[in-house]
Structures are given as C-alpha cells and as structure tokens.
C-alpha atoms as a PDB file:
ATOM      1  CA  UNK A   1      61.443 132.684 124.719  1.00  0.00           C
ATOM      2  CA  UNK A   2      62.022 133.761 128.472  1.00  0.00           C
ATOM      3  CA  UNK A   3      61.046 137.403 129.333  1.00  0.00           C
ATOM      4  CA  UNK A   4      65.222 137.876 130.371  1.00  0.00           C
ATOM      5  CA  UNK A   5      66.457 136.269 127.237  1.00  0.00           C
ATOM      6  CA  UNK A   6      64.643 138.552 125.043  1.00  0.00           C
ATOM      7  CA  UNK A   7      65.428 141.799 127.120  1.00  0.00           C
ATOM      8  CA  UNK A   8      69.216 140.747 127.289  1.00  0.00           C
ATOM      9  CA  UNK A   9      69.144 140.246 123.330  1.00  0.00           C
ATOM     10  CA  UNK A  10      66.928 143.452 122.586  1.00  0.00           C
ATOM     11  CA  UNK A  11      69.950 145.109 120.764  1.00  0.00           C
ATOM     12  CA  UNK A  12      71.064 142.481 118.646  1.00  0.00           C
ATOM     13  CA  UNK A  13      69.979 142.373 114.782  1.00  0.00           C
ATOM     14  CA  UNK A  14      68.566 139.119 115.132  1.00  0.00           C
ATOM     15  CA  UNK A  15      67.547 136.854 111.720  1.00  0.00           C
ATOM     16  CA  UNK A  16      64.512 135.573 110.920  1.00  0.00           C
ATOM     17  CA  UNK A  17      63.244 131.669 112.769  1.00  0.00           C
ATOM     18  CA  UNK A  18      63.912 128.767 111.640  1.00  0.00           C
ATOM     19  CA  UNK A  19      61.923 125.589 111.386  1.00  0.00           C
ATOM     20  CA  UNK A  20      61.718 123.035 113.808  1.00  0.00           C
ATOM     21  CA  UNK A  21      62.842 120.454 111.802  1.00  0.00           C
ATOM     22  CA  UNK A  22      65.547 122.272 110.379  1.00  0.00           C
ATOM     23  CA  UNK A  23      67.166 122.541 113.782  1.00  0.00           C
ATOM     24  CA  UNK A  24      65.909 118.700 114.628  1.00  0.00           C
ATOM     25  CA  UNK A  25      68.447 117.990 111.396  1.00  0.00           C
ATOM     26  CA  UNK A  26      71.353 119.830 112.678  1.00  0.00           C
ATOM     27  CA  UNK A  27      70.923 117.883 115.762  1.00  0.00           C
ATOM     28  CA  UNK A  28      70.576 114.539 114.405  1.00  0.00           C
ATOM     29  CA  UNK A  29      73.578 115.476 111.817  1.00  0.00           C
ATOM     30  CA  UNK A  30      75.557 116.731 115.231  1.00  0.00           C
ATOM     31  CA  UNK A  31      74.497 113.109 117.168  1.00  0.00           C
ATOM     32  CA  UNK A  32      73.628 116.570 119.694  1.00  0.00           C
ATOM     33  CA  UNK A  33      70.274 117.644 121.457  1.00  0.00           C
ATOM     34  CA  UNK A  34      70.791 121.497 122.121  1.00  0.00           C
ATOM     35  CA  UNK A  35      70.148 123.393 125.417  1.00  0.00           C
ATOM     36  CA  UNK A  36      66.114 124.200 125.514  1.00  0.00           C
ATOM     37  CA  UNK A  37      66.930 127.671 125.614  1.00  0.00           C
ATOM     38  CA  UNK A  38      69.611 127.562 122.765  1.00  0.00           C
ATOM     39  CA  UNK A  39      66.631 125.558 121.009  1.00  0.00           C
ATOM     40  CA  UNK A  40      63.721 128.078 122.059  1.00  0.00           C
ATOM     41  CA  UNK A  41      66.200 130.952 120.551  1.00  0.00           C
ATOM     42  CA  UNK A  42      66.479 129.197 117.155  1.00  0.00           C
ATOM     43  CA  UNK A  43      63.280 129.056 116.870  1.00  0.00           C
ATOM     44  CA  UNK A  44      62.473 132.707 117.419  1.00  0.00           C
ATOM     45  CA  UNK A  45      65.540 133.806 115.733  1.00  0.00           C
ATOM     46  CA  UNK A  46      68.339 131.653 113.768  1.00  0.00           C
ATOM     47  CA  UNK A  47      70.947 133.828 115.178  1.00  0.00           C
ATOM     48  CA  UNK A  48      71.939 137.113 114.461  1.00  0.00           C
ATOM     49  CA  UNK A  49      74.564 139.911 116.187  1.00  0.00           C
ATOM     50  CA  UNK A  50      74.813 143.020 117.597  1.00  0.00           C
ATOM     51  CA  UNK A  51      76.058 144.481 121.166  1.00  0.00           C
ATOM     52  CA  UNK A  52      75.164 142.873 124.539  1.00  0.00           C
ATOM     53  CA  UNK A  53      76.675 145.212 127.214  1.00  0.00           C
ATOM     54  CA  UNK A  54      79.964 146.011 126.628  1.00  0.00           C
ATOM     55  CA  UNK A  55      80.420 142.690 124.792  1.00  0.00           C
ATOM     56  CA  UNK A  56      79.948 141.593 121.126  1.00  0.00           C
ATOM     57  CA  UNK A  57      78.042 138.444 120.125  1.00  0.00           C
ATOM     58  CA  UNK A  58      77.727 136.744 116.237  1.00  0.00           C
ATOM     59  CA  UNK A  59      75.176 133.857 116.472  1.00  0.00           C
ATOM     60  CA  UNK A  60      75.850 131.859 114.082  1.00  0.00           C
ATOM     61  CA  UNK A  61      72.683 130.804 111.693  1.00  0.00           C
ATOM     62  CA  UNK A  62      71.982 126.635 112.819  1.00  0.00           C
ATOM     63  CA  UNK A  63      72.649 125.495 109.443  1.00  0.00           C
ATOM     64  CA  UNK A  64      75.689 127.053 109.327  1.00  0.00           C
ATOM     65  CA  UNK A  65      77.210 125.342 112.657  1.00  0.00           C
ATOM     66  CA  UNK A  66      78.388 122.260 111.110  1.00  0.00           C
ATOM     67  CA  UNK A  67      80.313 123.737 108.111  1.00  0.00           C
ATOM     68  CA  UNK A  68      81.967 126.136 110.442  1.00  0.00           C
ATOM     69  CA  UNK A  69      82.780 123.895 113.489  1.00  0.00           C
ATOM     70  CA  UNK A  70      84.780 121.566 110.884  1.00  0.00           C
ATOM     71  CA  UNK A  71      85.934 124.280 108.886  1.00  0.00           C
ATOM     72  CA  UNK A  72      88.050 125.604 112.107  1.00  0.00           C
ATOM     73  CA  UNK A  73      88.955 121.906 113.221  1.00  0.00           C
ATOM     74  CA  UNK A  74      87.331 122.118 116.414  1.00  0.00           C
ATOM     75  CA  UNK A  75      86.495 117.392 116.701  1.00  0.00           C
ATOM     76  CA  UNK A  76      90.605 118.155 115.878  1.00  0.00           C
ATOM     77  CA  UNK A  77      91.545 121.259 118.220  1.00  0.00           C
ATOM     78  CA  UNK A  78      88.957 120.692 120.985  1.00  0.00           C
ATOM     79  CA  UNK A  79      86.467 117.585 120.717  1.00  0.00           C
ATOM     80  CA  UNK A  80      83.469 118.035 122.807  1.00  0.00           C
ATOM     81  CA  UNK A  81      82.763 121.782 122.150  1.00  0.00           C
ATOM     82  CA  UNK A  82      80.483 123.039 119.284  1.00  0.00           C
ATOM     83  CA  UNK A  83      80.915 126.331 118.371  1.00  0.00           C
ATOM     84  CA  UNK A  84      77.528 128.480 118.230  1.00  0.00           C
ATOM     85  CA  UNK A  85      79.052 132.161 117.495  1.00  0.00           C
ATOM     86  CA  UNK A  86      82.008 134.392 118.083  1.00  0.00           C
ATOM     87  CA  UNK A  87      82.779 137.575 119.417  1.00  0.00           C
ATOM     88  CA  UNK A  88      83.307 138.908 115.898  1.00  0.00           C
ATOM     89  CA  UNK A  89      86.886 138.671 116.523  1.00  0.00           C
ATOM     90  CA  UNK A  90      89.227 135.849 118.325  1.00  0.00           C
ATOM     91  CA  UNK A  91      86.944 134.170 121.071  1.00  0.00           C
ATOM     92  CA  UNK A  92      84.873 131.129 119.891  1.00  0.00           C
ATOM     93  CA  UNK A  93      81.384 130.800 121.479  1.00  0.00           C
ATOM     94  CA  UNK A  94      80.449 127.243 122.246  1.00  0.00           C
ATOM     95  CA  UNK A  95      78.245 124.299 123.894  1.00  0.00           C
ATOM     96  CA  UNK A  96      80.049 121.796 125.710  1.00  0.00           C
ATOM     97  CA  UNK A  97      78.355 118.138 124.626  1.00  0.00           C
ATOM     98  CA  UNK A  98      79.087 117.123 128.088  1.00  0.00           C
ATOM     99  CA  UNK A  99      76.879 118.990 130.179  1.00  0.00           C
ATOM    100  CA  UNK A 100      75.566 121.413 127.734  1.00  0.00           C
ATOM    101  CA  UNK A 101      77.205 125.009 129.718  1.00  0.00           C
ATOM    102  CA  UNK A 102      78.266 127.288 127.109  1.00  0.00           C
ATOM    103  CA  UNK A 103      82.289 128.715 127.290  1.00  0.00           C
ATOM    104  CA  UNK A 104      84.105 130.335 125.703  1.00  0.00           C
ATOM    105  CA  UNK A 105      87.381 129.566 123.793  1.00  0.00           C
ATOM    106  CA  UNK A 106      89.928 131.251 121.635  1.00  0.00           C
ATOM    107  CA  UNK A 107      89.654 130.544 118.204  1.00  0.00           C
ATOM    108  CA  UNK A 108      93.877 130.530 117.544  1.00  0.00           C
ATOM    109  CA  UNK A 109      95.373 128.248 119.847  1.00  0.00           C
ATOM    110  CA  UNK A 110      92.580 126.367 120.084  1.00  0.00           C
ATOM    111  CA  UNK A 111      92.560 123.955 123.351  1.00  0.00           C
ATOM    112  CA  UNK A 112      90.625 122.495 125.700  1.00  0.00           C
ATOM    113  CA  UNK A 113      92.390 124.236 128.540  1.00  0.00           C
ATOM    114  CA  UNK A 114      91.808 127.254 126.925  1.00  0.00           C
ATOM    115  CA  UNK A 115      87.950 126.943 127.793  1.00  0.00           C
ATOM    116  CA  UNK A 116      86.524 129.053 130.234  1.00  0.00           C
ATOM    117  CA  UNK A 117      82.597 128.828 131.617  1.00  0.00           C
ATOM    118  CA  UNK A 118      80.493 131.228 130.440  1.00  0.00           C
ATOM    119  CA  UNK A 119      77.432 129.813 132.275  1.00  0.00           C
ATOM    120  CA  UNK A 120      75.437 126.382 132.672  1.00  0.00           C
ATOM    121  CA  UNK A 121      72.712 127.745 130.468  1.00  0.00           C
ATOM    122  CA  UNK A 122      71.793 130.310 127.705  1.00  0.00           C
ATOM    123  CA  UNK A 123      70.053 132.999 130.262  1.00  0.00           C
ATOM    124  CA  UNK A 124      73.502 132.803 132.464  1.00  0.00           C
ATOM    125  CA  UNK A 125      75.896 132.926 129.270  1.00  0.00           C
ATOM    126  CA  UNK A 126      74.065 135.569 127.881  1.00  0.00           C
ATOM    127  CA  UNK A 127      74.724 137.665 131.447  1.00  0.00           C
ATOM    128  CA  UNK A 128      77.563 136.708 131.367  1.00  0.00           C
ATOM    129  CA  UNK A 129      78.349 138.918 128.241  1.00  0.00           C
ATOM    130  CA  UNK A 130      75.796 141.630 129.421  1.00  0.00           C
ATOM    131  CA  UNK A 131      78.248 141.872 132.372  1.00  0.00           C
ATOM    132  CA  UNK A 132      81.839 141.873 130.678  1.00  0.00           C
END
C-alpha cells in the first residue's frame, strides 16, 4: 500500500486483511473489478474506522458490501454506485462502476444527483476527507 495511503489512514482502527480470493468473489458476485488502490487496501486491511482529519470514515468489511448495498436499495435509489463505507452517520461512501472515482452520497434521499466527487482514486478521496 502507497507510502500516502497508509500515513492518511494512520488513525483509523483498521481490521485485519483479507484474502485475495475473498475479494476476487465479491467482485465476480458484484460483475465489478475494484480500484487497485481500493483492492491494495483490502488486502492490507478489510476496512476498519476511525478519524481522518476533521472527517469520519467506516470502511465497510468486503464481504459485507453486497448485503449492505441491497439492504439500503442503492441498484433501486442510485444504480451505478456501490457503497464502500459511511461517515458513521448520513453520507454514503461509494465507487462509481463507471469510471471507478469514489463520491459521496446521502444515504436518505438517496439520488444520483445527490452525488458529489470525492476524487478519481482512493489516495485523492482519502484527501479529500483529510481536508474537510
């Protein structure tokens, strides 16, 4: 994992890795391939939360995505977004299938022009919180 990455995420309780093939399932299930640095986290760390700046982040574990993202109607409320985490409150974290940028999206009210860019990688959206 990149140098930035890990300093950015050096306050977050992170969980322990997850196998390779247990992400390569998700993705398969999810007809997805996630961002390389999304994929490089996994495997160092299947998610965890804690305080990045002034900003809160709950990653959520990878075999917990799919349960969740249909739990909170998201192929319903906004198809083309997968959520990955939360704020720990009323902002959904996601991956946009399209180009693979992460945004960000409230969780009630749900819409696609809710979404705002967070970055067009995992480094930049993980700034991006380090900065808010």
């Amino acid at each position: 994992m990149d140098e930035q990455i890990k300093s950015i995420l050096s306050q977050l309780e992170l969980n322990e890795p997850v196998l390779d093939i247990n992400i390569k399932k998700v993705e398969e299930q999810l007809r997805i391939k996630f961002p390389q640095e999304y994929y490089e986290f996994l495997l160092n760390s299947n998610g965890g939360e804690g305080s990045i700046g002034e900003s809160y982040l709950v990653m959520w574990k990878v075999e917990d995505i799919i349960e969740l993202n249909e739990a909170y109607g998201v192929e319903e409320f906004a198809p083309g977004l997968l959520i990955i985490g939360s704020d720990g409150g009323d902002t959904a974290y996601c991956i946009r299938s399209e180009n693979k940028s992460f945004v960000n999206v409230p969780f009630i009210g749900m819409d696609l022009r809710e979404v705002q860019v967070c970055g067009n990688n995992f480094e930049e959206f993980l700034s991006y919180l380090n900065k808010e």
